[in-house]
C-alpha atoms as a PDB file:
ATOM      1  CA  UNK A   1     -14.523-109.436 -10.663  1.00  0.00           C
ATOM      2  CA  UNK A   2     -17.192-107.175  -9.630  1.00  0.00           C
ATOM      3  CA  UNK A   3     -20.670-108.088 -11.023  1.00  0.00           C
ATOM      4  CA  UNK A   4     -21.477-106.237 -13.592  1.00  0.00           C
ATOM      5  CA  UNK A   5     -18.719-106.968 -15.088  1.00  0.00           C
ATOM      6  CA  UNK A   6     -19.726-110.854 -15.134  1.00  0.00           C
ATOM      7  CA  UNK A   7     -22.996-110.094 -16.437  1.00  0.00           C
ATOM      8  CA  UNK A   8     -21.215-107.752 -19.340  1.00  0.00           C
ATOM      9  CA  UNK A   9     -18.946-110.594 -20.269  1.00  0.00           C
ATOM     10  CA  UNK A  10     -21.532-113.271 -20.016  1.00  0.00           C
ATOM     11  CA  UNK A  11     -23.517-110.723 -22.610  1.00  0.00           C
ATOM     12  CA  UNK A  12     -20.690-111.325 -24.775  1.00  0.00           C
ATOM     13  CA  UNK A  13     -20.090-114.736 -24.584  1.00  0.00           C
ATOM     14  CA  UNK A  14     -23.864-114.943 -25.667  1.00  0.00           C
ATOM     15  CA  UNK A  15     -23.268-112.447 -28.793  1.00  0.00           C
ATOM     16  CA  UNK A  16     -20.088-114.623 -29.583  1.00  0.00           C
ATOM     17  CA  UNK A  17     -22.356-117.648 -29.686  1.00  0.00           C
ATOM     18  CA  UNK A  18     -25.151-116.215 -32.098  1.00  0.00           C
ATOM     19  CA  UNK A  19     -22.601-115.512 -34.407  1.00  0.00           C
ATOM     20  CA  UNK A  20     -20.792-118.506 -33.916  1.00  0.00           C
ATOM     21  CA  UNK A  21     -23.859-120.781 -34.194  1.00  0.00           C
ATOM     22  CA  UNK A  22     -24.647-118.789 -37.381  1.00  0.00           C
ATOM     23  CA  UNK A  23     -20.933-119.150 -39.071  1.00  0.00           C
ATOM     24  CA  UNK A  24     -21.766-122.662 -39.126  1.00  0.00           C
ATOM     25  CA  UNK A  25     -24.342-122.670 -40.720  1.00  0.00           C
ATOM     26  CA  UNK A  26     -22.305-120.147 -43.425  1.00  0.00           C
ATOM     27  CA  UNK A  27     -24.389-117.050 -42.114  1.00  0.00           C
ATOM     28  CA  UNK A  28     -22.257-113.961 -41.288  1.00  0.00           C
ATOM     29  CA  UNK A  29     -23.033-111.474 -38.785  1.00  0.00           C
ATOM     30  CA  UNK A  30     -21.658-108.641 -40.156  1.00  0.00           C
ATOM     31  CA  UNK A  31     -22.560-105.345 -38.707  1.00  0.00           C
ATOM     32  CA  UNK A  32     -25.635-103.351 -39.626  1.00  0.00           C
ATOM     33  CA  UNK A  33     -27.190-100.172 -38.421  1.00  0.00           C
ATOM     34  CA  UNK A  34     -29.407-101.256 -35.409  1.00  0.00           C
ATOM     35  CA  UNK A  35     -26.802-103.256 -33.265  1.00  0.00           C
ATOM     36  CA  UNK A  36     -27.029-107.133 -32.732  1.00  0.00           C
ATOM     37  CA  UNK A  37     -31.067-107.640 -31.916  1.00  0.00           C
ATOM     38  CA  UNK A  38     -31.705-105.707 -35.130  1.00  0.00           C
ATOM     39  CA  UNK A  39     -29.393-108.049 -37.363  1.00  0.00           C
ATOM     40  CA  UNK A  40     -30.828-111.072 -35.276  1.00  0.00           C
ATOM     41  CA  UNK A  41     -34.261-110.464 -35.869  1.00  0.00           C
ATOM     42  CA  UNK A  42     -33.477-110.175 -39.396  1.00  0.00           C
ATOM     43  CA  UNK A  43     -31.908-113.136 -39.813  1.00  0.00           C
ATOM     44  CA  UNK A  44     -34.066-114.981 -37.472  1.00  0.00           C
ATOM     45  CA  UNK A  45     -36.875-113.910 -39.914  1.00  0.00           C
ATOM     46  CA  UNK A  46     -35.137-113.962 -43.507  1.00  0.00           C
ATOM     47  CA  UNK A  47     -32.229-116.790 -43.786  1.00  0.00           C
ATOM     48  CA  UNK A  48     -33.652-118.936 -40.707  1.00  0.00           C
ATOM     49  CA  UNK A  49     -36.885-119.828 -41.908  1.00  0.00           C
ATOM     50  CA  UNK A  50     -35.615-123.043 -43.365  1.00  0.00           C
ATOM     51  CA  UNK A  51     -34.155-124.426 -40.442  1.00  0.00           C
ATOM     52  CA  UNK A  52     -36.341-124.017 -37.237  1.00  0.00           C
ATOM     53  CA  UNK A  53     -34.116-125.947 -35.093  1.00  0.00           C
ATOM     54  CA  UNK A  54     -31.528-123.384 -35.564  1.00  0.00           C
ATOM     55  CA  UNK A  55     -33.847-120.794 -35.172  1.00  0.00           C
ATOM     56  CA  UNK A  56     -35.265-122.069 -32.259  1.00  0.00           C
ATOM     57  CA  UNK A  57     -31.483-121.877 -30.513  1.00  0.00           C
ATOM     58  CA  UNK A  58     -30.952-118.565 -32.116  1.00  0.00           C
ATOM     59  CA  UNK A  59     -33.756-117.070 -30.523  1.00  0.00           C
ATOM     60  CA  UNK A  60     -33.205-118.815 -26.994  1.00  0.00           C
ATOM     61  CA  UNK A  61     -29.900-117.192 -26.957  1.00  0.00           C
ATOM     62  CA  UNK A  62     -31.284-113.810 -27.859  1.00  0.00           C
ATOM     63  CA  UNK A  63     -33.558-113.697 -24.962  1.00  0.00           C
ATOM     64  CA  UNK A  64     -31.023-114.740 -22.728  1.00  0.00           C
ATOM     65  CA  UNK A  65     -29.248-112.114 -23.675  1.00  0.00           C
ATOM     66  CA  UNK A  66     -32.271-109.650 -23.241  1.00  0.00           C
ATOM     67  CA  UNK A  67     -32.366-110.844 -19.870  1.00  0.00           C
ATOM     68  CA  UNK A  68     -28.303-110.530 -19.263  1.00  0.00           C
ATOM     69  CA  UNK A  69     -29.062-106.636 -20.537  1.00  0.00           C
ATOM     70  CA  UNK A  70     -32.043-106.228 -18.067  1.00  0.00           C
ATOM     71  CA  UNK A  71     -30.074-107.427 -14.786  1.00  0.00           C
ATOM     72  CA  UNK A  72     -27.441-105.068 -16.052  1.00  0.00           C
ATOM     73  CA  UNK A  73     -29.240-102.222 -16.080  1.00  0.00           C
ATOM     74  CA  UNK A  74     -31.026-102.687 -12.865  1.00  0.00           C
ATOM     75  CA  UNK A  75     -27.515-103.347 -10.829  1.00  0.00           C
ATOM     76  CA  UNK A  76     -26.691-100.063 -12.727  1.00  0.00           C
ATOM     77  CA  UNK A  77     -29.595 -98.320 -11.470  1.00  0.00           C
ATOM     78  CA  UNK A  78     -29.013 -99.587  -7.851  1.00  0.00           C
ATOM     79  CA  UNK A  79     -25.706 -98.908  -7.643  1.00  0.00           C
ATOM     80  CA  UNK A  80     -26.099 -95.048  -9.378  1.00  0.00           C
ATOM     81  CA  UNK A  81     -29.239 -94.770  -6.286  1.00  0.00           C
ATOM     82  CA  UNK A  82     -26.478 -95.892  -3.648  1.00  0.00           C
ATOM     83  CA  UNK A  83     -24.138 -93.053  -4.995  1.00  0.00           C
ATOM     84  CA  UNK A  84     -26.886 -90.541  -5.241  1.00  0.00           C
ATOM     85  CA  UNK A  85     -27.447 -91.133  -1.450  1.00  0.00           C
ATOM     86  CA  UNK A  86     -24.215 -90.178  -0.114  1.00  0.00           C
ATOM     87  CA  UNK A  87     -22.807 -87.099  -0.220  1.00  0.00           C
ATOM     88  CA  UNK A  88     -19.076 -87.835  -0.410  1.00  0.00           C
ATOM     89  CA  UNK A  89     -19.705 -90.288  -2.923  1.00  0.00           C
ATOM     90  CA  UNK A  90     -21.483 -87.032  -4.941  1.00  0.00           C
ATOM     91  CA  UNK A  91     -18.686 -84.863  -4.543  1.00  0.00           C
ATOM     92  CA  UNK A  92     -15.739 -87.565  -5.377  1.00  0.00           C
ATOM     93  CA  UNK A  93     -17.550 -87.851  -8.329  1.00  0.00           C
ATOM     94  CA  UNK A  94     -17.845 -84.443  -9.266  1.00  0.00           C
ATOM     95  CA  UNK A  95     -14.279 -84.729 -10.331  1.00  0.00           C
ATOM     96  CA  UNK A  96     -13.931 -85.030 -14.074  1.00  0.00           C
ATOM     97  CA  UNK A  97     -13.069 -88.669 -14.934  1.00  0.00           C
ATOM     98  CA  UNK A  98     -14.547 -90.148 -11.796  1.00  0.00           C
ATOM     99  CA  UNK A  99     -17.918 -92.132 -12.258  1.00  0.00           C
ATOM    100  CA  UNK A 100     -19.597 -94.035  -9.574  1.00  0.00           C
ATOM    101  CA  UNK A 101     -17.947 -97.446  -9.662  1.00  0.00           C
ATOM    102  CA  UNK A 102     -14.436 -95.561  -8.280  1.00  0.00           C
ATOM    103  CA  UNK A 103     -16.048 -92.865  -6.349  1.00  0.00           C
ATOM    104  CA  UNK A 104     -17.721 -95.848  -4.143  1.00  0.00           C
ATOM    105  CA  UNK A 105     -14.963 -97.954  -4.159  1.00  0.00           C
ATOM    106  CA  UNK A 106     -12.680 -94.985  -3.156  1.00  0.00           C
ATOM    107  CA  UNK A 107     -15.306 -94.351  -0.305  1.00  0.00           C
ATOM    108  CA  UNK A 108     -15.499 -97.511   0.980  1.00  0.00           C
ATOM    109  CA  UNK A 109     -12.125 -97.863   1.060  1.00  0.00           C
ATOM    110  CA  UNK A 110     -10.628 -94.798   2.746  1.00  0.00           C
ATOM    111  CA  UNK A 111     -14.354 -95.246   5.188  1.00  0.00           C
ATOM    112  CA  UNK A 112     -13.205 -92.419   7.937  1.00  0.00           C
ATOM    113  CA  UNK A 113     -10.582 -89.727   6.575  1.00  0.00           C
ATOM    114  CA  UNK A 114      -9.762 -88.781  10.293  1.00  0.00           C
ATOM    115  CA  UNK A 115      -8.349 -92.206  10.641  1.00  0.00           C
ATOM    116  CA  UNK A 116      -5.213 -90.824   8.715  1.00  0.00           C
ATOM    117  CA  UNK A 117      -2.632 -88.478  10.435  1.00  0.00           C
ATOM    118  CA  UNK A 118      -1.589 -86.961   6.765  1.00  0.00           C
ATOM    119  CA  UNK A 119      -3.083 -87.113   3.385  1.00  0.00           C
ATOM    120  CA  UNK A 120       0.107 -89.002   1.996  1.00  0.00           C
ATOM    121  CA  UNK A 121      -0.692 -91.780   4.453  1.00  0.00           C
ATOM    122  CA  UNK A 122      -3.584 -92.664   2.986  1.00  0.00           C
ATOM    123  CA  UNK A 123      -1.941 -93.934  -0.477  1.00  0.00           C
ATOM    124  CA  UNK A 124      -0.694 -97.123   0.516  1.00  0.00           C
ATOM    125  CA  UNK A 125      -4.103 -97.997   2.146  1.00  0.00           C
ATOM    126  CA  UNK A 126      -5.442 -98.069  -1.773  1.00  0.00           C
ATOM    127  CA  UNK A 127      -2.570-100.160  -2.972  1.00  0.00           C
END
């Protein structure tokens, strides 16, 4: 699993714990305008105030999951600089449909084009 992916499902496992440390204590989520850090904040301020254990945990999760975001973002932004650099990478993705994540892994994968005698003999290198 590549990893951005485990930092977008450990992001979720966090969100699944704020609500799930919440339901037990009978408060629903639900979903407001804002996304999750506006609803948490609200919470965290309104219906949390008498229990400042729970709040305590509440917020350590939510900052964890700030940081989770942050490393996101800057793999993202490495990996989109990487594909910016090279110019077949550029102009794989310049097909409609094909973002960066493919158009490097298709690049790295096929490496030297000359290395295949037809185009058709380069399909079963992928699979």
């Amino acid at each position: 699993m590549p990893l951005v992916a485990k930092f977008v499902r450990t992001r979720c496992d966090l969100e699944n714990q704020i609500r799930g440390v919440l339901r037990t204590f009978g408060i629903l989520f639900g979903k407001r305008v804002g996304g999750l850090a506006k609803r948490a904040e609200e919470i965290i301020d309104g219906e949390l105030d008498a229990s400042p254990t729970i709040q305590a945990v509440v917020e350590a999760l939510m900052r964890a999951r700030a940081n989770i975001l942050e490393q996101i973002r800057h793999l993202e932004a490495k990996v989109r600089l990487i594909a910016r650099q090279n110019k077949v990478v550029r102009r794989l993705m310049s097909v409609p449909g094909v973002g960066v994540i493919t158009a490097l892994g298709f690049a790295a994968t096929i490496d030297d084009p000359t290395r295949f005698k037809r185009s058709s003999s380069a399909g079963p290198t992928l699979v």
